[in-house]
Every structure is written in structure tokens, then in C-alpha cells.
N, C-alpha and C. Protein backbone atom coordinates (compact mmCIF):
# COMPACT_ATOMS: atom_id res chain seq x y z
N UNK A 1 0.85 -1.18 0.00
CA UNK A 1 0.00 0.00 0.00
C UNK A 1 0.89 1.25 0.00
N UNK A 2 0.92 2.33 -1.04
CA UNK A 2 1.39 3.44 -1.11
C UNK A 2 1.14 4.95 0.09
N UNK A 3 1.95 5.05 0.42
CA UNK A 3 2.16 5.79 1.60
C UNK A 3 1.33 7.10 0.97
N UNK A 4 0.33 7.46 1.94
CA UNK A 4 -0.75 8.72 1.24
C UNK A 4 -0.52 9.92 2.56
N UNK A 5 -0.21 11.17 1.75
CA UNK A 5 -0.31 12.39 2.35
C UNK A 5 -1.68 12.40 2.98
N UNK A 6 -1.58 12.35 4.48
CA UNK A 6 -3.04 12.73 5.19
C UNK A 6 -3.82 14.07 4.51
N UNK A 7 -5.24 14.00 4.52
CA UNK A 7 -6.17 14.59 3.81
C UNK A 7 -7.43 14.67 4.95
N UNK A 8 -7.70 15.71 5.08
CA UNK A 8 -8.95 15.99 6.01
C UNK A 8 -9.65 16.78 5.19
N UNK A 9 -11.44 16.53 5.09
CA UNK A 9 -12.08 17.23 4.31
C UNK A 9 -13.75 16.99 4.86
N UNK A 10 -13.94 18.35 5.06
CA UNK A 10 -15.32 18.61 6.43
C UNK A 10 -16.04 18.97 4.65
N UNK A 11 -17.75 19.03 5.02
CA UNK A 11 -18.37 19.75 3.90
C UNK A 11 -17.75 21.13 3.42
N UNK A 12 -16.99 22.14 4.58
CA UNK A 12 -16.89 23.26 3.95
C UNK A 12 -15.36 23.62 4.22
N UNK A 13 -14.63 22.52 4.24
CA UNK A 13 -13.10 22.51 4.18
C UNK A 13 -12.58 21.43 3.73
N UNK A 14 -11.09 21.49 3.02
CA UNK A 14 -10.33 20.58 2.57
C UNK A 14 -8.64 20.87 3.18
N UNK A 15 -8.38 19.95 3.63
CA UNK A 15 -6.89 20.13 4.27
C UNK A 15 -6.04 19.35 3.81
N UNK A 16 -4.92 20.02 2.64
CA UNK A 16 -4.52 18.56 2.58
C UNK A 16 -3.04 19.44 1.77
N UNK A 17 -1.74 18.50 1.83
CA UNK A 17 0.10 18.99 1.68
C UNK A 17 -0.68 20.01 0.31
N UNK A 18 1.10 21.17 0.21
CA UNK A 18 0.79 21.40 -0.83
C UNK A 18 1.08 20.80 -1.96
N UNK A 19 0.36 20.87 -3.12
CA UNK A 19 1.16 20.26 -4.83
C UNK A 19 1.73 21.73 -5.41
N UNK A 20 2.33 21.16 -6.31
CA UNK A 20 2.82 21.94 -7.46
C UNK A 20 1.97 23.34 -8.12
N UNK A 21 0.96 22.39 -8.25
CA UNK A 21 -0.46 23.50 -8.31
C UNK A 21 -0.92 24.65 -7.76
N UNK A 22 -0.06 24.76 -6.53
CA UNK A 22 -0.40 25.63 -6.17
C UNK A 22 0.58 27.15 -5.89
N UNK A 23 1.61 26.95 -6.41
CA UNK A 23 2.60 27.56 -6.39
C UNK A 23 1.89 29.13 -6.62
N UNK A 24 1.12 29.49 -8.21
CA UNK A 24 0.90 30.63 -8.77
C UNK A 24 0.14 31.37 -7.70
N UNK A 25 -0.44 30.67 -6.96
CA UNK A 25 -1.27 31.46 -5.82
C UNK A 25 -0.26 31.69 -4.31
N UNK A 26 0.74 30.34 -4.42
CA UNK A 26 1.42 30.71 -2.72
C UNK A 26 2.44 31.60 -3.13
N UNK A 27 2.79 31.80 -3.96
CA UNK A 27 3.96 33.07 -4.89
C UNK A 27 3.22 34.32 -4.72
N UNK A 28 1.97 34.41 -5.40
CA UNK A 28 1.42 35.72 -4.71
C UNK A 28 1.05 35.93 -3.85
N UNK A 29 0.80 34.85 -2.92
CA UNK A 29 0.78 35.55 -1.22
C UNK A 29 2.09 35.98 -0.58
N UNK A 30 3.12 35.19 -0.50
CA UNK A 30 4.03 34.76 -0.18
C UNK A 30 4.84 36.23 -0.49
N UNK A 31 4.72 36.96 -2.12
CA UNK A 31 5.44 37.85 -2.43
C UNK A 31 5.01 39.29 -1.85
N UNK A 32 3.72 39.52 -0.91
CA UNK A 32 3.25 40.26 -0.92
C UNK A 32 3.47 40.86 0.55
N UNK A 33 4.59 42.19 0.78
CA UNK A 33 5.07 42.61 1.96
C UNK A 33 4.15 42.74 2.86
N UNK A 34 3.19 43.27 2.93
CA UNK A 34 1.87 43.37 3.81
C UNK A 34 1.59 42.14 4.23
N UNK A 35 1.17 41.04 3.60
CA UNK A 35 0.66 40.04 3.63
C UNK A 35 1.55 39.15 4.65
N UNK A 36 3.09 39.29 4.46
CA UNK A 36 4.05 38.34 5.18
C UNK A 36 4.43 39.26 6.16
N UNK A 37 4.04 40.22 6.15
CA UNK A 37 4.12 41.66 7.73
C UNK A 37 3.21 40.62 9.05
N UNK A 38 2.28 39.88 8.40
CA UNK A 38 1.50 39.24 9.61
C UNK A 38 1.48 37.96 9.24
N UNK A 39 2.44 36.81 8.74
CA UNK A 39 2.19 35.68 8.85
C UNK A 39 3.70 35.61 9.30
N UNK A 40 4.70 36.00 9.01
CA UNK A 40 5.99 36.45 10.03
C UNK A 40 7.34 35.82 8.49
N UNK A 41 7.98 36.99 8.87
CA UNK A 41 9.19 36.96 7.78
C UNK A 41 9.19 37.59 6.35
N UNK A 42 10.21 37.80 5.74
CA UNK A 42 10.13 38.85 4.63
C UNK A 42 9.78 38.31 3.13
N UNK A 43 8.87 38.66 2.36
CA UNK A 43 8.12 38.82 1.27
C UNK A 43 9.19 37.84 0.28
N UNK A 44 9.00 36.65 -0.28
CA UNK A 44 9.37 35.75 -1.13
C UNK A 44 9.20 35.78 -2.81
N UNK A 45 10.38 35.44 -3.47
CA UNK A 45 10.39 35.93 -4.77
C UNK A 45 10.00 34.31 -5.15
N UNK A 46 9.67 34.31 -6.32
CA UNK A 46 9.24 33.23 -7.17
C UNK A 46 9.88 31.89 -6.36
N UNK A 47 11.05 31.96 -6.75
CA UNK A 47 11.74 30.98 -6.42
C UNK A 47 11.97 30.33 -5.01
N UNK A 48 11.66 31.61 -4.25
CA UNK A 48 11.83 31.04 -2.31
C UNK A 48 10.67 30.34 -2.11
N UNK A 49 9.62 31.02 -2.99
CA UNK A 49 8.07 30.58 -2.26
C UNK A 49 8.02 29.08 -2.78
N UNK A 50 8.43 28.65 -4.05
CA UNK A 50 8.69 27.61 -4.60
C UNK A 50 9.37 26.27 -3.30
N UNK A 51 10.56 26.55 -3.20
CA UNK A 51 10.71 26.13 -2.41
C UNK A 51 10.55 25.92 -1.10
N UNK A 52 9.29 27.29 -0.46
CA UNK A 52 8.89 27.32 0.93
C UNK A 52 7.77 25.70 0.81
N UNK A 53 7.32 25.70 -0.32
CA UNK A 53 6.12 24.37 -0.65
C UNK A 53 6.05 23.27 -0.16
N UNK A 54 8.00 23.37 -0.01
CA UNK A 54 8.48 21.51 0.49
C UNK A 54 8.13 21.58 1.89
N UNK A 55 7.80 20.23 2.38
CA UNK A 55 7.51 20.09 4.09
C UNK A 55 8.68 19.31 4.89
N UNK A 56 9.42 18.74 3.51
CA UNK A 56 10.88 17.94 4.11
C UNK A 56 12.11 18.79 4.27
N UNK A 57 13.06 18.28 5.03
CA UNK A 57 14.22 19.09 5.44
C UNK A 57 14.88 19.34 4.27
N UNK A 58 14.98 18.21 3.20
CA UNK A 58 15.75 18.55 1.61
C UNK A 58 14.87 19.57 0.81
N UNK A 59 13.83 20.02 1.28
CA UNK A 59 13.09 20.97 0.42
C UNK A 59 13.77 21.75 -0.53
N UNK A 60 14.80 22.48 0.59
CA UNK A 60 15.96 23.60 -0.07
C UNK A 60 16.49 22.66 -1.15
N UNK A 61 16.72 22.06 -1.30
CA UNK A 61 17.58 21.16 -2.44
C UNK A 61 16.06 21.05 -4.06
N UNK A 62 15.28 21.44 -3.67
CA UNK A 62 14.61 20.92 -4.85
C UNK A 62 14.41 22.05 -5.44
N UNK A 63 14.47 21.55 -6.96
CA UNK A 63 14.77 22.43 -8.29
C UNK A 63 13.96 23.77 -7.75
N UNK A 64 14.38 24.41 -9.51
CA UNK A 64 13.90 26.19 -8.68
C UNK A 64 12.52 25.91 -10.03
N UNK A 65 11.43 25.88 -10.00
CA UNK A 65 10.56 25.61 -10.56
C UNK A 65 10.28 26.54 -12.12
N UNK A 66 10.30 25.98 -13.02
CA UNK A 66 10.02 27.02 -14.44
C UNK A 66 9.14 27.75 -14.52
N UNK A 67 9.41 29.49 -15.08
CA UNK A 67 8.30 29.97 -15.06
C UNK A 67 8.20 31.30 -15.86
């Protein structure tokens, strides 16, 4: 049996790792000084937020994503 990223999902929520997919949206949060003024630390360019995605310690090691 293939090891599955836990997934929680109520009628009006879904919780679950990030994918790839979602980069174009965590790039524009992520890049946005205001926005990272209150989630804590300084405003991320393409490529940091890319790599903020990973949840493993090698995260930093994975490619810088095309774009």
C-alpha cells in the first residue's frame, strides 16, 4: 500500500500537503510585503516561495521551478 499524504475534508473545508499546483497562488501571497508583515518573515520571490512548498528538510535542495 502506497504511503498517502493525510487529507482531512469537512463539507466546507479541505486540508490537505501542498502540490505543485499551487505555487501561482502561494507566490502571490508569499510575495506580498503586507501580507508576510502578519504571517511572520520577509516577502518571497518566485523561487523562495517555490521552495517554501516543500515540508521535508531537503526541500531547499529541490529544483527552482520554471516559469
Amino acid at each position: 500500500m502506497p504511503d498517502a499524504e493525510p487529507e482531512l475534508e469537512t463539507p466546507r473545508l479541505k486540508l490537505r500537503q501542498f502540490c505543485e499546483a499551487d505555487l501561482d497562488a502561494w507566490a502571490r501571497i508569499t510575495s506580498d510585503a503586507e501580507v508576510m508583515r502578519y504571517v511572520g518573515g520577509n516577502a518571497l520571490d518566485r523561487d523562495d516561495a517555490w521552495r517554501s512548498l516543500g515540508v521535508q528538510p531537503e526541500a531547499a535542495d529541490l529544483p527552482v521551478a520554471e516559469h
